[in-house]
Structures are given as structure tokens and as C-alpha cells.
Protein backbone atom coordinates (compact mmCIF):
# COMPACT_ATOMS: atom_id res chain seq x y z
CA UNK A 1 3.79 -25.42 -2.44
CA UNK A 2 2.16 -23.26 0.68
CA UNK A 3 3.26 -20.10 0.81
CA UNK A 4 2.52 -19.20 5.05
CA UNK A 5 3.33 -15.46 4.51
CA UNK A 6 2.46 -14.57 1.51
CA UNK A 7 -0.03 -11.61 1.24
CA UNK A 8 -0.97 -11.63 -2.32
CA UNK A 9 -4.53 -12.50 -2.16
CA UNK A 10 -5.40 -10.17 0.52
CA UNK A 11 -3.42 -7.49 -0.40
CA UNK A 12 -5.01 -8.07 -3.97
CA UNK A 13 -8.40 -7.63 -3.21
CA UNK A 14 -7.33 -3.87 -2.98
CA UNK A 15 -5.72 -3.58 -5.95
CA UNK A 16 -6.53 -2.40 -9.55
CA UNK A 17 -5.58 -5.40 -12.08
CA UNK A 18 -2.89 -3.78 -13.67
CA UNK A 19 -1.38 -3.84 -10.22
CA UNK A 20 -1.37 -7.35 -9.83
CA UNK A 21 0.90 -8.26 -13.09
CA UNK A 22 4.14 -6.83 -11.87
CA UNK A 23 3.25 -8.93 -8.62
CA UNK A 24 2.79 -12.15 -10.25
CA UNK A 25 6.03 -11.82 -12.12
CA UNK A 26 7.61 -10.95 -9.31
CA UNK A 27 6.10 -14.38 -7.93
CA UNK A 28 7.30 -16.28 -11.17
CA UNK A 29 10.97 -15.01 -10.56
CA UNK A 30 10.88 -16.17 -7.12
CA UNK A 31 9.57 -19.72 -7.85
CA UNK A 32 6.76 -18.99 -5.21
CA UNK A 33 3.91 -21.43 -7.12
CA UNK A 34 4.19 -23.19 -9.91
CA UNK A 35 4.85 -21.16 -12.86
CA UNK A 36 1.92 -22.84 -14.59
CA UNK A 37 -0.92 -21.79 -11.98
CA UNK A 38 0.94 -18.49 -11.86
CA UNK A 39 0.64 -17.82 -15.55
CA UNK A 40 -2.71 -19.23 -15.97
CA UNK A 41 -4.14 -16.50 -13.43
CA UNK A 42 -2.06 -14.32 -15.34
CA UNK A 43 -4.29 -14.99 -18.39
CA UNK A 44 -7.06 -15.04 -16.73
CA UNK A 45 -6.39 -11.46 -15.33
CA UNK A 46 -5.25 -10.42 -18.69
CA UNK A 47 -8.45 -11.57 -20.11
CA UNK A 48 -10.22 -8.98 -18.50
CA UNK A 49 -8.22 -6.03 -19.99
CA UNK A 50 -6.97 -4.77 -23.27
CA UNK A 51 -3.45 -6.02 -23.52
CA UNK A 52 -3.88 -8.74 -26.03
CA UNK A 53 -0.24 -8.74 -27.07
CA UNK A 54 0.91 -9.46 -23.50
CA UNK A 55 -1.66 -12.32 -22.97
CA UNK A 56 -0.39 -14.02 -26.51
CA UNK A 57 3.09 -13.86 -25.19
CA UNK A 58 1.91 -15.43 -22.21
CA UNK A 59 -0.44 -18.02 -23.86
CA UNK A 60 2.59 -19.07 -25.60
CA UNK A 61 4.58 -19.27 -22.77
CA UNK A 62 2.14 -21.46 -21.08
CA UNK A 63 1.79 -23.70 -23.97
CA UNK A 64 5.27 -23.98 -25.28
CA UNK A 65 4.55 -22.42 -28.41
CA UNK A 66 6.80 -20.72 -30.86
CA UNK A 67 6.37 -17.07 -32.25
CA UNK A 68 5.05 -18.35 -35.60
CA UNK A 69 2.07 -20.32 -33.92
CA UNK A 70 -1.66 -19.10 -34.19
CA UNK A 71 -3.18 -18.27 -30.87
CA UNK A 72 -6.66 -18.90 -30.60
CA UNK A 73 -9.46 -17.31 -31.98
CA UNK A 74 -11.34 -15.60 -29.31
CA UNK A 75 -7.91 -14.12 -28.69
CA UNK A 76 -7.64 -13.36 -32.49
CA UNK A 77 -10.68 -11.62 -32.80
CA UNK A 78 -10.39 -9.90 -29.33
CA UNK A 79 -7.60 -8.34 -30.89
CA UNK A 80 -9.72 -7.33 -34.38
CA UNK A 81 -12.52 -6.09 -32.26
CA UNK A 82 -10.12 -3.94 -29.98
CA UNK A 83 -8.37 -2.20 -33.18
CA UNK A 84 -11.60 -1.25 -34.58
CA UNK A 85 -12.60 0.15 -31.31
CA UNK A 86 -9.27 2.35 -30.88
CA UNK A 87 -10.09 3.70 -34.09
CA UNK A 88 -13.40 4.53 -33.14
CA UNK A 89 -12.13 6.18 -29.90
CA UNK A 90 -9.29 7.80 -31.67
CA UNK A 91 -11.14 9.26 -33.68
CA UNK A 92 -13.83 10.72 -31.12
CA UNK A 93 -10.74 12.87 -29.57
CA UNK A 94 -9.14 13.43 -32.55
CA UNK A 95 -8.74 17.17 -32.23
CA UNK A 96 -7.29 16.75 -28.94
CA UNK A 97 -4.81 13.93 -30.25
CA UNK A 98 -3.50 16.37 -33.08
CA UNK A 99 -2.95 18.82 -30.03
CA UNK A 100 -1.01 16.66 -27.82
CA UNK A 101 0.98 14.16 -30.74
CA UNK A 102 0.93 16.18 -33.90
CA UNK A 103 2.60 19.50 -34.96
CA UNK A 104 0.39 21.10 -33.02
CA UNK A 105 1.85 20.06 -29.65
CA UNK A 106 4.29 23.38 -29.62
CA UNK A 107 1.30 25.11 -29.95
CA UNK A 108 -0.36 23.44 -27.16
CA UNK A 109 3.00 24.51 -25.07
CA UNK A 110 2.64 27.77 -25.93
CA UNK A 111 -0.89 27.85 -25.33
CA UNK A 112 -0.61 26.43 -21.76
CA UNK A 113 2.46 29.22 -21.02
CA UNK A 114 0.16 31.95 -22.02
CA UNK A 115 -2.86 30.88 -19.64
CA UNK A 116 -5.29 29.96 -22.45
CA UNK A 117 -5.62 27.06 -21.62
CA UNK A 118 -9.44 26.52 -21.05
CA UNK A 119 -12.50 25.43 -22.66
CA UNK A 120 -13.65 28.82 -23.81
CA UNK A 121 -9.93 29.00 -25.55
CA UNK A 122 -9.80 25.93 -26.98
CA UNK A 123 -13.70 26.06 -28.06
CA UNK A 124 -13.16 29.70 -29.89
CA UNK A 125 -9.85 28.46 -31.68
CA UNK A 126 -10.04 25.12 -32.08
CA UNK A 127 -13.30 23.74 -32.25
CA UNK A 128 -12.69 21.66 -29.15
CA UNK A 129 -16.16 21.23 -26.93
CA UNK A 130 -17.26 19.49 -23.49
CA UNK A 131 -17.95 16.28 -25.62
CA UNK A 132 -14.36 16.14 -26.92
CA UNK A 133 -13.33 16.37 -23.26
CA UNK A 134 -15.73 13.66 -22.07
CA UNK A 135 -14.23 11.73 -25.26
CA UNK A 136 -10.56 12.33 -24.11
CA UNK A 137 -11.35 10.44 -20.80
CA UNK A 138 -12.50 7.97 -22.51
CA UNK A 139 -9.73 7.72 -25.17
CA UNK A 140 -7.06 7.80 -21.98
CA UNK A 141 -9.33 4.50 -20.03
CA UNK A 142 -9.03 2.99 -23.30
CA UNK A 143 -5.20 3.54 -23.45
CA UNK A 144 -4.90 2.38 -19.80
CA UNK A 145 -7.13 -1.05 -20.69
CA UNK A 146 -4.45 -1.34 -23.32
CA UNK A 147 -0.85 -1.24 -21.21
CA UNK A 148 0.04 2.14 -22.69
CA UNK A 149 0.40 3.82 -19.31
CA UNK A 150 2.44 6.98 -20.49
CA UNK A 151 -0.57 7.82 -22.88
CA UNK A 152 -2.97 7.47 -20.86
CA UNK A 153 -1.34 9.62 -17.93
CA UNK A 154 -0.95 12.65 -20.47
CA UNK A 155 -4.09 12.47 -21.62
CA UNK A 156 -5.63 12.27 -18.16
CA UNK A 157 -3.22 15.70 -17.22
CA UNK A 158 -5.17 16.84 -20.03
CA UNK A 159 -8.56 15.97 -19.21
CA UNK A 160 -8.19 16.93 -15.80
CA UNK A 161 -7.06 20.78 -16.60
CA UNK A 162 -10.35 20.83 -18.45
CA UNK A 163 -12.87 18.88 -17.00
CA UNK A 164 -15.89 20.44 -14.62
CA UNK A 165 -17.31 16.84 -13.86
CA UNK A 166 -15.77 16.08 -9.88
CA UNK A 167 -16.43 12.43 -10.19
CA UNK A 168 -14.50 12.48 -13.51
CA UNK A 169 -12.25 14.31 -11.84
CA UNK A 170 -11.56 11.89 -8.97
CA UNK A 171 -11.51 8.72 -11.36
CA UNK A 172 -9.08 10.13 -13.25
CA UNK A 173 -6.66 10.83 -10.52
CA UNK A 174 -6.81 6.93 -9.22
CA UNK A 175 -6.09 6.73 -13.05
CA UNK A 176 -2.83 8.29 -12.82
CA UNK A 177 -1.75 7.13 -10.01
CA UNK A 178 -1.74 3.38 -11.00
CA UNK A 179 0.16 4.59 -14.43
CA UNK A 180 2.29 6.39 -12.14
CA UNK A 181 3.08 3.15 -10.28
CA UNK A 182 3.25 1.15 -13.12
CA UNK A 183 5.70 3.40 -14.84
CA UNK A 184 7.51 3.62 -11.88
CA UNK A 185 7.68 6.65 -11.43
CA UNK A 186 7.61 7.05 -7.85
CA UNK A 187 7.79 10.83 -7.10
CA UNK A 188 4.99 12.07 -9.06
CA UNK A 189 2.79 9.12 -7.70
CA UNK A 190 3.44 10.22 -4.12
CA UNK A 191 2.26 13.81 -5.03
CA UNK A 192 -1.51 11.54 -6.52
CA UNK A 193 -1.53 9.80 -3.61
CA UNK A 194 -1.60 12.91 -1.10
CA UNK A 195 -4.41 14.22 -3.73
CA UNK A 196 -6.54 11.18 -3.38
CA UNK A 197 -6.18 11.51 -0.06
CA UNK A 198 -7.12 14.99 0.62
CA UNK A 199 -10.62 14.20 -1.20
CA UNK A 200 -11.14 11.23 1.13
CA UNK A 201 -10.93 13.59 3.81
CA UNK A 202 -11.83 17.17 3.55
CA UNK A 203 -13.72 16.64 -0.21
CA UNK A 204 -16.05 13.64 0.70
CA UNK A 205 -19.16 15.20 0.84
CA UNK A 206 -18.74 16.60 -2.67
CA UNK A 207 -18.52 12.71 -3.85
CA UNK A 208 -21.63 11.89 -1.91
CA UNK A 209 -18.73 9.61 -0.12
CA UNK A 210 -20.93 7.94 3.05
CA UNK A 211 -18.62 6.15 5.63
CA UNK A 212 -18.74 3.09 4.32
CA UNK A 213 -17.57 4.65 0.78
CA UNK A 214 -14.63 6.23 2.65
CA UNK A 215 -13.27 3.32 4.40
CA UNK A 216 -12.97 1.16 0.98
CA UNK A 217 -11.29 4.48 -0.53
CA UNK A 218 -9.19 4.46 2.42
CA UNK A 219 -8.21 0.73 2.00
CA UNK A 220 -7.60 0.97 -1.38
CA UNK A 221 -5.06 4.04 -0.80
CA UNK A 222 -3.27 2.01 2.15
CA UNK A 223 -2.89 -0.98 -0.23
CA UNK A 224 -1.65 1.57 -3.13
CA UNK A 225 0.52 2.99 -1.42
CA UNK A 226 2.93 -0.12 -0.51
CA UNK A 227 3.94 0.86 -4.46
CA UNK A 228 5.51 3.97 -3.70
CA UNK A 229 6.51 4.75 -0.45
CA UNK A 230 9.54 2.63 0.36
CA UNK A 231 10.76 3.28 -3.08
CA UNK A 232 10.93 6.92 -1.50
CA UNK A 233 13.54 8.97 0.05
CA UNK A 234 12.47 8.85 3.74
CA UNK A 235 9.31 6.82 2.87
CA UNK A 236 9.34 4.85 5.73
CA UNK A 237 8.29 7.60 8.00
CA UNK A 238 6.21 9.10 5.48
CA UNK A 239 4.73 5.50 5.35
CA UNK A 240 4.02 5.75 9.25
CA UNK A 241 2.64 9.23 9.56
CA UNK A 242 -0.20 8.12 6.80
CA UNK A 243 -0.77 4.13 8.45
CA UNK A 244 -0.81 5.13 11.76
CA UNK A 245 -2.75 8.22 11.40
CA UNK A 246 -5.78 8.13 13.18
CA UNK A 247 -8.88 6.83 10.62
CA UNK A 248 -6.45 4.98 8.47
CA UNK A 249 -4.86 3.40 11.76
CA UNK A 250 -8.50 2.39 12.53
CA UNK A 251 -9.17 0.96 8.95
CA UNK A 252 -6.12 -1.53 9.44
CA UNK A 253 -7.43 -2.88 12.57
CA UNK A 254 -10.97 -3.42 11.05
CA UNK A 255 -10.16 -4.38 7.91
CA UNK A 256 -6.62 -5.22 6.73
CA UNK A 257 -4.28 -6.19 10.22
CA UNK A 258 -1.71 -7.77 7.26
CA UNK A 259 -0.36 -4.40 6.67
CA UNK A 260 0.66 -4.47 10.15
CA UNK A 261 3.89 -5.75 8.56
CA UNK A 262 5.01 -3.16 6.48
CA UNK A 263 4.43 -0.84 9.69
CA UNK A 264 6.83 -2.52 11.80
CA UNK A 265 9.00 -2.85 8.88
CA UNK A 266 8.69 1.24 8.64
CA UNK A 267 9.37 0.81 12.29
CA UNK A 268 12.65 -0.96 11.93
CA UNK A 269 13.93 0.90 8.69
CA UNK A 270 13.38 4.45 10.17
CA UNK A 271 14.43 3.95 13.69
CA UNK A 272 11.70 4.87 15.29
CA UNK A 273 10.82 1.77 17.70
CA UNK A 274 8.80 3.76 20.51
CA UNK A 275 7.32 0.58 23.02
CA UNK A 276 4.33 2.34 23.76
CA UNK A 277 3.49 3.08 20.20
CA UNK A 278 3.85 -0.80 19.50
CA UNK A 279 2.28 -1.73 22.37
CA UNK A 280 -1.00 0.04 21.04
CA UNK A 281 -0.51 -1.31 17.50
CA UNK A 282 -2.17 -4.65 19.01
CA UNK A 283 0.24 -6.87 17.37
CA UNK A 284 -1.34 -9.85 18.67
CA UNK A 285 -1.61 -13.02 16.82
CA UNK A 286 -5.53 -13.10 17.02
CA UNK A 287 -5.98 -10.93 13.84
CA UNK A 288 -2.46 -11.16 12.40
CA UNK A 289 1.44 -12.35 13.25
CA UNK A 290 3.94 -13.14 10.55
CA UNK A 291 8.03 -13.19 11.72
CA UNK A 292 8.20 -10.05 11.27
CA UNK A 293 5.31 -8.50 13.29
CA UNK A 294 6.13 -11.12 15.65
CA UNK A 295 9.99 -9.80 16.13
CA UNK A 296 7.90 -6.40 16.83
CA UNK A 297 6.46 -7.94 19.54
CA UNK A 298 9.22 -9.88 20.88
CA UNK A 299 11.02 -7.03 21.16
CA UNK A 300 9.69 -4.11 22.23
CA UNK A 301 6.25 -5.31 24.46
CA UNK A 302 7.60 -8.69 25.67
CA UNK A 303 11.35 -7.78 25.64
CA UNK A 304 11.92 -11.59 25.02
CA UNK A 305 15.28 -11.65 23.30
CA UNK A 306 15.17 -15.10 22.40
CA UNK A 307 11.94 -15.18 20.72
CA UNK A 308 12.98 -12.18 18.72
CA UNK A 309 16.37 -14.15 17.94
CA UNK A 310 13.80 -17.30 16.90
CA UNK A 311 12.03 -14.77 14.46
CA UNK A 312 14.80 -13.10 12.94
CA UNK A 313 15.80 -16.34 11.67
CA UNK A 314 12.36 -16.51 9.08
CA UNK A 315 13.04 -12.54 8.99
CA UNK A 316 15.08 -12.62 5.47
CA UNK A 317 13.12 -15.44 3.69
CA UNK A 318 9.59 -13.31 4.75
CA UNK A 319 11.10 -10.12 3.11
CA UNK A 320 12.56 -11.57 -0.22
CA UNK A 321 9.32 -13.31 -0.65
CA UNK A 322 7.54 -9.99 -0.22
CA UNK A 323 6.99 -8.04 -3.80
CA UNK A 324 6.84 -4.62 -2.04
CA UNK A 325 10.43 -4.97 0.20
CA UNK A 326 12.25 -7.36 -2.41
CA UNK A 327 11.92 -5.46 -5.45
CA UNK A 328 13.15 -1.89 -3.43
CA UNK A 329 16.68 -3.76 -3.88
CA UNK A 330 19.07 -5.95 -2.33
CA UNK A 331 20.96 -2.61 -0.19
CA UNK A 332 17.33 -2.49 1.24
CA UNK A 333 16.84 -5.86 2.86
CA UNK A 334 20.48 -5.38 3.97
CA UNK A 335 19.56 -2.31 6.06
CA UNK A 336 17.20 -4.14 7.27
CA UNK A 337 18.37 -7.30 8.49
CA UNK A 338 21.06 -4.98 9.62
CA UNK A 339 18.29 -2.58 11.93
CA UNK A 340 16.77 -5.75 13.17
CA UNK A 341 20.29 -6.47 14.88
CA UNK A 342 20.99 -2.92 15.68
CA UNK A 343 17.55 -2.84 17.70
CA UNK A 344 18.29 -6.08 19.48
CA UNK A 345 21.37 -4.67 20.60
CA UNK A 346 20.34 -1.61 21.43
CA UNK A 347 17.43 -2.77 23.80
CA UNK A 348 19.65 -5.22 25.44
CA UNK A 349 21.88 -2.27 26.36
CA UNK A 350 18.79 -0.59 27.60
CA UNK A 351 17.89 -2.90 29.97
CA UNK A 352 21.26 -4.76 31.22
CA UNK A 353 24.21 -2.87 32.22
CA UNK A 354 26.96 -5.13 30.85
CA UNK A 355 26.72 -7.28 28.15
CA UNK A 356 29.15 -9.84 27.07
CA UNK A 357 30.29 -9.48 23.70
CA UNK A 358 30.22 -13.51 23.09
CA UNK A 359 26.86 -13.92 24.30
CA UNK A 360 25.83 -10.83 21.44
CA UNK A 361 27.80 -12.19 18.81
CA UNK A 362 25.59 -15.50 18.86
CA UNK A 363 22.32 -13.12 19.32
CA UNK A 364 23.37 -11.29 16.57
CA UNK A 365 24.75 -14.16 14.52
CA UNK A 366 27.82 -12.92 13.77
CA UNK A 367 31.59 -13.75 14.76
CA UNK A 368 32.98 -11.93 18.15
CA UNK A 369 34.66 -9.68 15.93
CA UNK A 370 31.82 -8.01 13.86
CA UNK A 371 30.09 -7.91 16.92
CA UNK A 372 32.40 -5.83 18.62
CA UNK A 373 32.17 -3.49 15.53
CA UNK A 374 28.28 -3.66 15.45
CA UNK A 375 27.91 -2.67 19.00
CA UNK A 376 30.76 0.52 18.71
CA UNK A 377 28.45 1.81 15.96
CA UNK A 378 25.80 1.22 18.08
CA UNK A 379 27.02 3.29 21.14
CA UNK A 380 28.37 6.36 18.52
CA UNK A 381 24.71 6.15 17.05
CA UNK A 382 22.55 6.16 19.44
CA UNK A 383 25.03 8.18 21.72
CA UNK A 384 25.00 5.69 24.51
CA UNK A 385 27.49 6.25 27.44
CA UNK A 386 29.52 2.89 27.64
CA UNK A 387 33.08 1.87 27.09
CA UNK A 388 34.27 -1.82 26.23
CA UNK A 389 36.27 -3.83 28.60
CA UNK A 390 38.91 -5.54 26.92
CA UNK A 391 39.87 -7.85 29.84
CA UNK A 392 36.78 -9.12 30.94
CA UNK A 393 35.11 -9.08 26.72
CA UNK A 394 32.04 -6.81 28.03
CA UNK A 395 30.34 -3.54 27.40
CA UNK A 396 29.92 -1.74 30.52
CA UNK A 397 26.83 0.35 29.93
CA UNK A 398 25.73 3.55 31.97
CA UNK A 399 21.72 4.56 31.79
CA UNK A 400 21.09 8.05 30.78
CA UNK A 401 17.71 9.60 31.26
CA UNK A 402 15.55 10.38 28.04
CA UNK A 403 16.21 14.49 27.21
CA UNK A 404 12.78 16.25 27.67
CA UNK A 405 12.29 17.05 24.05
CA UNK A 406 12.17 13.22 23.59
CA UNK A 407 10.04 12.59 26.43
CA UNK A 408 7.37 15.48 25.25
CA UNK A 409 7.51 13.89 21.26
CA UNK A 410 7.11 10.56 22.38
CA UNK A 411 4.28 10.88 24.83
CA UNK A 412 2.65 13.01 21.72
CA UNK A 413 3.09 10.03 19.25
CA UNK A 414 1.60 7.89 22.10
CA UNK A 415 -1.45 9.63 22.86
CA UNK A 416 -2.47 10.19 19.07
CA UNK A 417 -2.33 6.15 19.07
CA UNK A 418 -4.13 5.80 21.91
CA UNK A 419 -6.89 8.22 21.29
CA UNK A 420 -7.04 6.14 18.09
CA UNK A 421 -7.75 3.07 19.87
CA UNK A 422 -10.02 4.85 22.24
CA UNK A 423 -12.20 6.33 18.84
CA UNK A 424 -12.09 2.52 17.62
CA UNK A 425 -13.49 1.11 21.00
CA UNK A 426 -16.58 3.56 20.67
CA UNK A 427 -16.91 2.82 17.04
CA UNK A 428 -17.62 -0.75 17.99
CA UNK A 429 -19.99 0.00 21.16
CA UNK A 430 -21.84 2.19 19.09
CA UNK A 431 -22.42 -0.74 16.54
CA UNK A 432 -23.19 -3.13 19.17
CA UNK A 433 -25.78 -1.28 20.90
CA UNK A 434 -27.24 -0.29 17.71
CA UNK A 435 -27.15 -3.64 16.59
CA UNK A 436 -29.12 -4.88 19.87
CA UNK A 437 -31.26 -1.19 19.74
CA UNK A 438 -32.66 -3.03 16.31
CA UNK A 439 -32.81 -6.25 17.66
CA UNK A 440 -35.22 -5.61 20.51
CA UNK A 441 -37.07 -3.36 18.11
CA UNK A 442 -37.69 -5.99 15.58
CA UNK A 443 -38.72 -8.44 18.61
CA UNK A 444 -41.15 -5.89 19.92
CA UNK A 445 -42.48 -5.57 16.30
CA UNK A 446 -42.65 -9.44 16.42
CA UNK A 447 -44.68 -9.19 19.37
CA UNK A 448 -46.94 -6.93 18.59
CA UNK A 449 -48.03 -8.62 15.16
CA UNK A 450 -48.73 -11.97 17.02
CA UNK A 451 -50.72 -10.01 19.55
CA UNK A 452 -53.01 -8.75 16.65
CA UNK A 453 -53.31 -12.28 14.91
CA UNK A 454 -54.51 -13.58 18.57
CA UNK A 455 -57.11 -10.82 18.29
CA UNK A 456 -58.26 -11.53 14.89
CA UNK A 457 -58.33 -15.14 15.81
CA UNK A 458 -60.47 -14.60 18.81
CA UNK A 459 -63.32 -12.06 17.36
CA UNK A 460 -63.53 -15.11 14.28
């Protein structure tokens, strides 16, 4: 059963693995594959990580097998061999664990409120040293192996207030951030993700981050990311100033064109559908087209009505079968499906001067009626000057020239894309004449070594 537009396996390539099990049963729910395959990579994924709980329930699952039945034993022992271990690891940290679960923890309150808390503090009152900090990092990985995301995100607050080590440091945050998605909580993962990427890009040095480093950082944030922001209050737009920012931009088009899709998508659920700005997204269908990037396209570079009409049809199937739109809820897709019509309508109106409401009610798919409605809150949105003429069943439509505010933020947006594109085209000449730079050097090299063997062959 051939999924066409399904991203999972390139979007998962990015991803941590704890990431990938809300996808997959988000993929079970929707009858994507065949529940077997998807539960069998499900194991297989789980077999790499700590939650041996969660892959019995879903070795039973697979195998039709009650509560009472034994699993097997490399699962049985996995789980023997992972209890001894947390008590090992518990035990390493145990002075911090007293701190932050026992009695202790209003102390620890107060202690924070007071400023004291710091390794010298802790150290002179309670014993606590740079090796039970190193062991707390370790304790909260552990916890993170195991599922137990809300552990593992305190202790990392924890470590992070005291650790000195920056590469520590960093780990930690990607850390939180994935227990911060998993845990859904969507707010405080936003705030990690503007962290991460602040390091990426004013901190890289410290990491000893070369380019290459940064662009697979830079990947992985962009793939992240899909978690949080349209679970967001305005995340849309937030999504768009961070993708279509300049190196990011460029990381899409070298490495990951798919996520065009959740750009136009941005595009469509915030409103802001500038031509030129799609126009230099290069949503071609060399690298990448789906219906949705396709509609895009359609749209706003080819202004080919029909073809958007033909692509608005696979629109809703595309989007419920999409983990990171379909599980934002159902008022979502509405407003989408919804802006998809809205920004037909609206660029028909740009470009004709009347428009007959029968011919929009089949463009829109909807009864003369609800088209009439659609295209009143249409004009009162967008502020349009046109008036509906009952006799003839038309919209009369009057141009108005763009206000210079507009023009000025628009041509701003445009050139910040297209300086983009113009960094990305030097990027790649650069590469290409190096690559031919080292080409003719290794040929000359070539030469030069036959050269000698003649020599050597002729004073023999």
C-alpha cells in the first residue's frame, strides 16, 4: 500500500528515535501500512532504547498474545540487566536525587531563591562534587533511554545550572527539547529551540562546529521543529521567519526540498502569499512537488486556476496523512482547506475585474450560496473595493494600488530571498571550481609521476 506523499523516511533521518514513535502511531491510526510492518519497525526501534515495557506491549500486540504470556528472553533479561543498571546509576547521583525527590526538595527551592545555587554551595553543604554532576547527566540520558521524559527534563534543568562542560551543555539542551516535544509541551520547547539555535549561529566556534557540522545541526533543528511550531500561537509565521531565513533557507534547497511543504502550508495558514517570495522558493518539481507545493505553484507563479483547482482536490487527503498538520486538530485542516479557497478567490479578484459567482462556486466547490458568503468575507478581509451585482450574479471588482508600507515590506521580504539564492549560487560555483581546481591538480600530479618513471626507465 504506496504511500506517494508520505515523508516519514526522509523526514526521519533527522529525527531522534523517540521522535519517531508518536509518528508511527500516528501511522497505525491512519491505516497508512499495514499495522504489522508498522509495529515490527516499531520493535525494532524500540530495541534500540530502554523502554522495555512499551516494546512487550507491542510484542504482544504483534503476536496476539495475552497479558499473562512470557515474552521472550532477550527481552526478559534486557529488562533484568536495565534494573540493575538504574540502580547502579541511581545510586551514582544519589545525593542529587534526595535533593530533587526527597524531603529535601523544599530545601533545594529555597536554596535556588536565595542564589546558592552553585557548585561551591552545594560542595560546602552537601557534599555534592563535579563527579555527581557528570553522574546526574548521566542518570537524566538514562531516564530519557527509558520513556520517563519528565525526569529526565528536571534533571537536565539541573545539570545544566551546574555544569562548566559546553558540549555537555549543548547535548543536554537537544535533550530537553525532544522531552519537551514528547511531553508536549509546546511553549517551553519553542524557548530550546531558539537556544539551540543561537549556538548554531553565534556559539559555533566554541563547539569546534565546522560547516559541515552546522548544516546537519541546522537540519536536524528544521526537522525538530515541525513538532512545535504549528502547535503554536502564530507559529506559522514564526515557522517562516526561521525556514526561510537565509542559511536555513539554503539548507532546504541542498538538503531537505520536502519541507518545502510545510512552508507553503505556513504560507497559506498565515496569509502571507507574496508571488515573488514563492517564485524564489524554486518550487519546481525537479527536487520536490507534492499537491500541496504544487497548489503553491499553480497559484501564485503560474496563476493557473485550474491546475490549482486539480490540486486542491489531493489537498485534504495529503494533510490528514501528514503527522505534523493532522495531529494540530481537525479546526486546523479546516482553516486550511478554508485559506486554500480564500486565496483562489482572492487572486482571481486580483487579476479579473468581474467574476461570476457560478463559475466560483464550482472553483471553490461549494453551492452558489456559500460562495456568495465566501467571497463577502473575502472583500471585508482583504478590504477589496467591489460590490455584488444581483442581476447579472457577478462581483464587479475595482483594482486598488498596493499602500507604500506594503510595497516597501514586501520588496524587503523579496530581496532577503533573493540574496539567499544569490549566496546559494556562489556556494555551488565555489564548489565546482574547487572541485575542478583539484582535479587538474591531481592530473598534473599524474603527469608529473609518469614523466619521472619515463626517466627512470630510460637511464636503466
Amino acid at each position: 500500500m504506496a504511500q506517494p506523499y508520505d515523508l516519514t523516511s526522509k523526514i526521519g533521518e533527522y529525527l531522534d528515535l523517540h521522535l519517531m514513535f508518536p509518528i508511527l502511531t500516528f501511522m497505525e491510526s491512519q491505516n497508512m501500512y499495514p499495522i504489522e510492518q508498522l509495529q515490527q519497525g516499531k520493535l525494532e526501534l524500540l530495541s534500540k532504547t530502554n523502554m522495555v515495557d512499551y516494546a512487550g506491549d507491542v510484542y504482544r500486540s504483534l503476536h496476539n498474545l495475552n497479558e499473562e504470556d512470557p515474552l521472550p528472553d532477550d527481552m526478559t533479561q534486557k529488562k533484568t540487566a536495565l534494573l540493575e543498571k538504574l540502580e547502579e546509576v541511581h545510586q551514582k547521583c544519589s545525593k542529587f536525587i534526595t535533593l530533587l525527590e526527597g524531603e529535601d526538595k523544599q530545601k533545594l527551592d529555597n536554596i535556588k531563591k536565595n542564589d546558592h545555587f552553585n557548585l561551591q554551595y552545594l560542595s560546602e553543604n552537601y557534599q555534592i562534587t563535579k563527579e555527581d554532576v557528570d553522574a546526574l547527566y548521566v542518570y537524566a540520558k538514562f531516564q530519557y533511554e527509558c520513556g520517563i521524559y519528565d525526569a529526565a527534563t528536571e534533571c537536565l534543568e539541573q545539570f545544566r545550572l551546574l555544569n562548566t562542560d559546553q558540549t555537555k551543555d549543548y547535548m543536554a539542551l537537544w535533550g530537553k527539547l525532544a522531552s519537551e516535544i514528547l511531553m508536549s509541551n509546546w511553549e517551553q520547547a519553542e524557548i530550546e529551540i531558539v537556544k539551540i539555535q543561537k549556538i548554531i549561529e553565534e556559539d559555533s566556534l566554541k563547539f569546534s562546529m565546522n560547516p559541515l557540522k552546522q548544516l546537519q545541526h541546522r537540519l536536524w533543528l528544521l526537522h525538530w521543529s515541525l513538532f512545535v511550531y504549528f502547535k503554536r500561537p502564530q507559529g506559522a509565521s514564526t515557522l517562516l521567519d526561521f525556514f526561510l531565513s537565509e542559511r536555513y533557507l539554503r539548507a532546504i534547497e541542498f538538503k531537505a526540498p520536502w519541507l518545502l511543504r510545510y512552508i507553503a502550508i505556513a504560507l497559506i495558514v498565515s496569509k502571507q502569499k507574496q508571488q515573488d517570495i514563492v517564485k524564489q522558493l524554486k518550487l519546481d518539481t525537479i527536487n520536490y512537488s507534492d499537491p500541496i507545493t504544487e497548489f503553491v505553484r499553480f497559484l501564485y507563479v503560474k496563476y493557473d486556476f485550474k491546475g490549482a483547482e486539480r490540486e486542491l482536490n489531493k489537498f485534504e487527503q495529503v494533510l490528514k496523512q501528514d503527522f505534523f498538520i493532522a495531529t494540530v486538530g481537525d479546526t486546523f485542516l479546516t482553516n486550511i482547506i478554508n485559506n486554500t479557497k480564500f486565496a483562489i478567490c482572492e487572486e482571481y479578484c486580483k487579476i479579473h475585474s468581474t467574476m461570476d459567482i457560478t463559475m466560483m462556486s464550482k472553483k471553490l466547490q461549494l453551492s452558489e450560496e456559500e460562495s456568495e458568503t465566501w467571497i463577502v468575507n473575502l472583500i471585508r478581509g482583504a478590504r477589496l473595493d467591489a460590490k455584488i451585482d444581483t442581476a447579472k450574479n457577478r462581483i464587479i471588482v475595482t483594482s486598488q494600488p498596493q499602500s507604500v508600507y506594503q510595497q516597501v515590506l514586501d520588496k524587503t521580504k523579496i530581496l532577503t530571498i533573493r540574496a539567499t539564492t544569490v549566496a546559494s549560487n556562489i556556494e555551488r560555483g565555489k564548489s565546482y571550481r574547487n572541485y575542478q581546481q583539484q582535479k587538474l591538480y591531481q592530473q598534473q600530479l599524474k603527469q608529473q609521476q609518469q614523466q619521472q618513471d619515463e626517466e627512470e626507465v630510460d637511464e636503466e
